[in-house]
C-alpha atoms as a PDB file:
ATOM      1  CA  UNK A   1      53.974   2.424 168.694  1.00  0.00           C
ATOM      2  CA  UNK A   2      51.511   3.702 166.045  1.00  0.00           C
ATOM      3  CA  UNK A   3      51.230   0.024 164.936  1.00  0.00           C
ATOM      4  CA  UNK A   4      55.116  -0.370 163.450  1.00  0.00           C
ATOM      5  CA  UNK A   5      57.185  -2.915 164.399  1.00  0.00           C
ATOM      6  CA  UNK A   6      60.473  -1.079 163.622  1.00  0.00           C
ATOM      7  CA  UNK A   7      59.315   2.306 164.044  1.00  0.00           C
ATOM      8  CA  UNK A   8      62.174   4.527 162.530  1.00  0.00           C
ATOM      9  CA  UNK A   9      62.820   8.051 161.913  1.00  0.00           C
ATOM     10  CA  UNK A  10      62.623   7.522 158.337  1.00  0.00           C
ATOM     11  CA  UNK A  11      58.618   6.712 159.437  1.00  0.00           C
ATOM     12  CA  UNK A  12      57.940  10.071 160.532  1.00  0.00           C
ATOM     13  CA  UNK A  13      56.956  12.910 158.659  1.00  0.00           C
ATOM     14  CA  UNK A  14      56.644  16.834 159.580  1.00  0.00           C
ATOM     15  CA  UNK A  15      53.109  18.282 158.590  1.00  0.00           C
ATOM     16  CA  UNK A  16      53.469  21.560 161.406  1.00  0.00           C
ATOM     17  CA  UNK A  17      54.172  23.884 158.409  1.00  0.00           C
ATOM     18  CA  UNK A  18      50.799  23.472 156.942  1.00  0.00           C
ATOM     19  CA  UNK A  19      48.748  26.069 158.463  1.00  0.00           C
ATOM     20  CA  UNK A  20      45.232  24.847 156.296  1.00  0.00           C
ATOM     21  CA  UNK A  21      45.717  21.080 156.131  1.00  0.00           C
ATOM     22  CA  UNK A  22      43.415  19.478 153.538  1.00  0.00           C
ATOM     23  CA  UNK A  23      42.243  16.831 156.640  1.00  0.00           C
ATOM     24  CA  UNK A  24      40.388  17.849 160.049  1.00  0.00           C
ATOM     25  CA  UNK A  25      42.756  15.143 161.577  1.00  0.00           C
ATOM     26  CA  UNK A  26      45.743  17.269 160.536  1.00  0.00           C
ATOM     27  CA  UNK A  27      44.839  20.597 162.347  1.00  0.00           C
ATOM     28  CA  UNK A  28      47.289  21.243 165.161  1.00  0.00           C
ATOM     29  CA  UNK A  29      49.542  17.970 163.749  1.00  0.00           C
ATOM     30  CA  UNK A  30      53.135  17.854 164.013  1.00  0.00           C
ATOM     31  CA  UNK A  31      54.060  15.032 162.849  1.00  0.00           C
ATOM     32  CA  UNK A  32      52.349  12.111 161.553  1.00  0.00           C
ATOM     33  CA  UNK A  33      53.897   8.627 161.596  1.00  0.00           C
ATOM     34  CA  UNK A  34      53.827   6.734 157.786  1.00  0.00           C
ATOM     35  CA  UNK A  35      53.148   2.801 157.272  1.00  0.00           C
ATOM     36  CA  UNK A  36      55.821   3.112 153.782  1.00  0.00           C
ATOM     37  CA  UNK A  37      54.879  -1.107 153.453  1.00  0.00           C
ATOM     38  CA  UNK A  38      51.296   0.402 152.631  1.00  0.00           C
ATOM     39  CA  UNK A  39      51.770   2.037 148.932  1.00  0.00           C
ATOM     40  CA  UNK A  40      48.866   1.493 147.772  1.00  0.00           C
ATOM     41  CA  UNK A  41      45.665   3.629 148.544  1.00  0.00           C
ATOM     42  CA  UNK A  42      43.049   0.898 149.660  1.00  0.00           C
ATOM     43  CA  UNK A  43      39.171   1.116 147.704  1.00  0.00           C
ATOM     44  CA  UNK A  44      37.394   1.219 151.284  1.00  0.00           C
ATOM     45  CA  UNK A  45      34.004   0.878 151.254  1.00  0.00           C
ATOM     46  CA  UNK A  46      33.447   4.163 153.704  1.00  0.00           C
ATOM     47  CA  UNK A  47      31.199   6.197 153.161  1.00  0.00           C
ATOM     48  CA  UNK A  48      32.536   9.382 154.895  1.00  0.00           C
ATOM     49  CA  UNK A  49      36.355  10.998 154.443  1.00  0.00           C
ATOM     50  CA  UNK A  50      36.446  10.812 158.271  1.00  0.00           C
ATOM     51  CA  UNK A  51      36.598   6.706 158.116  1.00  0.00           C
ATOM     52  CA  UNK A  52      38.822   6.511 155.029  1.00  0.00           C
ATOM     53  CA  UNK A  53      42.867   6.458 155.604  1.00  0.00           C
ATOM     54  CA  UNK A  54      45.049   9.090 154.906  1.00  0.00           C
ATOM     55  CA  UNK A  55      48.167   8.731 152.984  1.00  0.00           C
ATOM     56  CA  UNK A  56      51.279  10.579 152.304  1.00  0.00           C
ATOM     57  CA  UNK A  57      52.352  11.300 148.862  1.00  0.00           C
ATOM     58  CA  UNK A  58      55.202  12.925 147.734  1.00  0.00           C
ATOM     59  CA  UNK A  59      54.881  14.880 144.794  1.00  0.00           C
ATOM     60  CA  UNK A  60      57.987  15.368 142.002  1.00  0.00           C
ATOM     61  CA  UNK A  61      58.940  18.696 142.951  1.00  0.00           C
ATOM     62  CA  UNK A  62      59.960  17.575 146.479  1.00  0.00           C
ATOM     63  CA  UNK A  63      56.532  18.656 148.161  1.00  0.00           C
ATOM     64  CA  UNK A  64      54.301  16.643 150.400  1.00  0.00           C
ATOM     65  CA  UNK A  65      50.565  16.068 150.269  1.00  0.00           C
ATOM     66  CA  UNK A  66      48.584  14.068 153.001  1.00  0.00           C
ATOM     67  CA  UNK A  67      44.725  12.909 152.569  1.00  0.00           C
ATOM     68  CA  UNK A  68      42.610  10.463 151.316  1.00  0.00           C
ATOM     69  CA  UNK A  69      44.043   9.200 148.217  1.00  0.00           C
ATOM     70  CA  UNK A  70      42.598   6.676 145.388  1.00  0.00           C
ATOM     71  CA  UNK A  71      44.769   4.824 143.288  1.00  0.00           C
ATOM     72  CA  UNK A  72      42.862   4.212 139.169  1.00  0.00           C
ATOM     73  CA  UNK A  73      44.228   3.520 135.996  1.00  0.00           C
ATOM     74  CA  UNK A  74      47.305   5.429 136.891  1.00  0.00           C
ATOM     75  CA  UNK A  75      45.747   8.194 138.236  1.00  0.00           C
ATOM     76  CA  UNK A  76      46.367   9.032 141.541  1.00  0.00           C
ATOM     77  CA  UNK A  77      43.267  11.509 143.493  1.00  0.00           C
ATOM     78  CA  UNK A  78      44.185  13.041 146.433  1.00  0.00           C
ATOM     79  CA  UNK A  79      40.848  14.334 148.237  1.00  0.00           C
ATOM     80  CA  UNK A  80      40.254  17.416 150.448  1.00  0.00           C
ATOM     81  CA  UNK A  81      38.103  17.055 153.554  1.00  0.00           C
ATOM     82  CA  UNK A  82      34.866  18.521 151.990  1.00  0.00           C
ATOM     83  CA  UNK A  83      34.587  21.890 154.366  1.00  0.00           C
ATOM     84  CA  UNK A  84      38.346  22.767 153.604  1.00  0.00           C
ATOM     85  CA  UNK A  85      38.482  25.305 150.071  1.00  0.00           C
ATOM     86  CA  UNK A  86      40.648  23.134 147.991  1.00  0.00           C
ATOM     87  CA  UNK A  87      39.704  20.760 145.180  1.00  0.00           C
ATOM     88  CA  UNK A  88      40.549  17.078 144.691  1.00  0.00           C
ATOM     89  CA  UNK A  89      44.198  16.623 143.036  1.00  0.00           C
ATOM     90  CA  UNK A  90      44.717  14.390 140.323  1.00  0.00           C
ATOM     91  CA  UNK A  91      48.539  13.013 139.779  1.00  0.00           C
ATOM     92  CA  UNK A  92      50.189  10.699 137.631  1.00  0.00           C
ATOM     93  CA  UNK A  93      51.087   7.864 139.546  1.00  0.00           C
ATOM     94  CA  UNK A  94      55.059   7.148 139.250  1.00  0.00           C
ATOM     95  CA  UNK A  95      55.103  10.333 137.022  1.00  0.00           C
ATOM     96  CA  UNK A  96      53.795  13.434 138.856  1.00  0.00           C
ATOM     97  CA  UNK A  97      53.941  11.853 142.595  1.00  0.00           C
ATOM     98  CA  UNK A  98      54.338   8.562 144.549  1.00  0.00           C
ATOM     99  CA  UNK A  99      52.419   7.653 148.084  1.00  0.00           C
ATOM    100  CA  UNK A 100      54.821   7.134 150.332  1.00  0.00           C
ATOM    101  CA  UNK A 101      52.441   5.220 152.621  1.00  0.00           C
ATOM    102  CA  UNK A 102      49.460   4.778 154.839  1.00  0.00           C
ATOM    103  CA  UNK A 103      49.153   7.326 157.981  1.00  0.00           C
ATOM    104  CA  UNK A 104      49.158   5.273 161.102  1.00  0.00           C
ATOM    105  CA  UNK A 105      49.384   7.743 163.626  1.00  0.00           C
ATOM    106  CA  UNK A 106      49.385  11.791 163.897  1.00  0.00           C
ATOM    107  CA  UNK A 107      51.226  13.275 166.387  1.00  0.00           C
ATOM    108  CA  UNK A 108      49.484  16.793 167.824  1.00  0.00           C
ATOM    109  CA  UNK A 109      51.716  19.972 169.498  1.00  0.00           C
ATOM    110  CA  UNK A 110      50.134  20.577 173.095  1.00  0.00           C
ATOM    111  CA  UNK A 111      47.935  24.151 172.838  1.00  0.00           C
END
């Protein structure tokens, strides 16, 4: 399931509270289910947000953020999907958040 071998609880996250997610695929989401071997934010070579991966990061203060993320010179981005009214967020990496890991699967309530 969603690509784990071991899936465990400790894999899932809850993302129902956000009511404007950052990421089209997070409208309507639940829960998404977290790859935590992946910690680092792949350089893909896609050319839309759409094909790129989405990751969870938790931030210092105990708060979540899940998009595309890119991982330079310390610096961690977090991107918005571009028709959503938020800017990209820039973190220290290790200092002002941590990814958690790569988004394998997101888990939608029924309408």
């Amino acid at each position: 399931m969603a690509g784990l071998k071991d899936l465990s609880l400790s894999d899932v996250f809850w993302v129902g509270g956000d009511h404007s997610p950052i990421h089209p695929y997070l409208v309507h989401a639940a829960f998404v289910v977290v790859n935590r071997r992946i910690k680092n934010p792949i350089q893909t070579a896609a050319r839309t947000l759409w094909a790129q991966p989405l990751y969870m990061v938790l931030k210092r203060d105990g708060s979540f953020l899940c998009g595309a993320c890119t991982l330079k010179d310390g610096l961690l981005s977090v991107y918005p999907y571009p028709d959503r009214p938020f800017v990209p967020r820039q973190l220290r990496d290790g200092f002002d958040a941590e990814v958690i890991g790569q988004v394998t699967a997101v888990v939608r309530r029924l309408q």
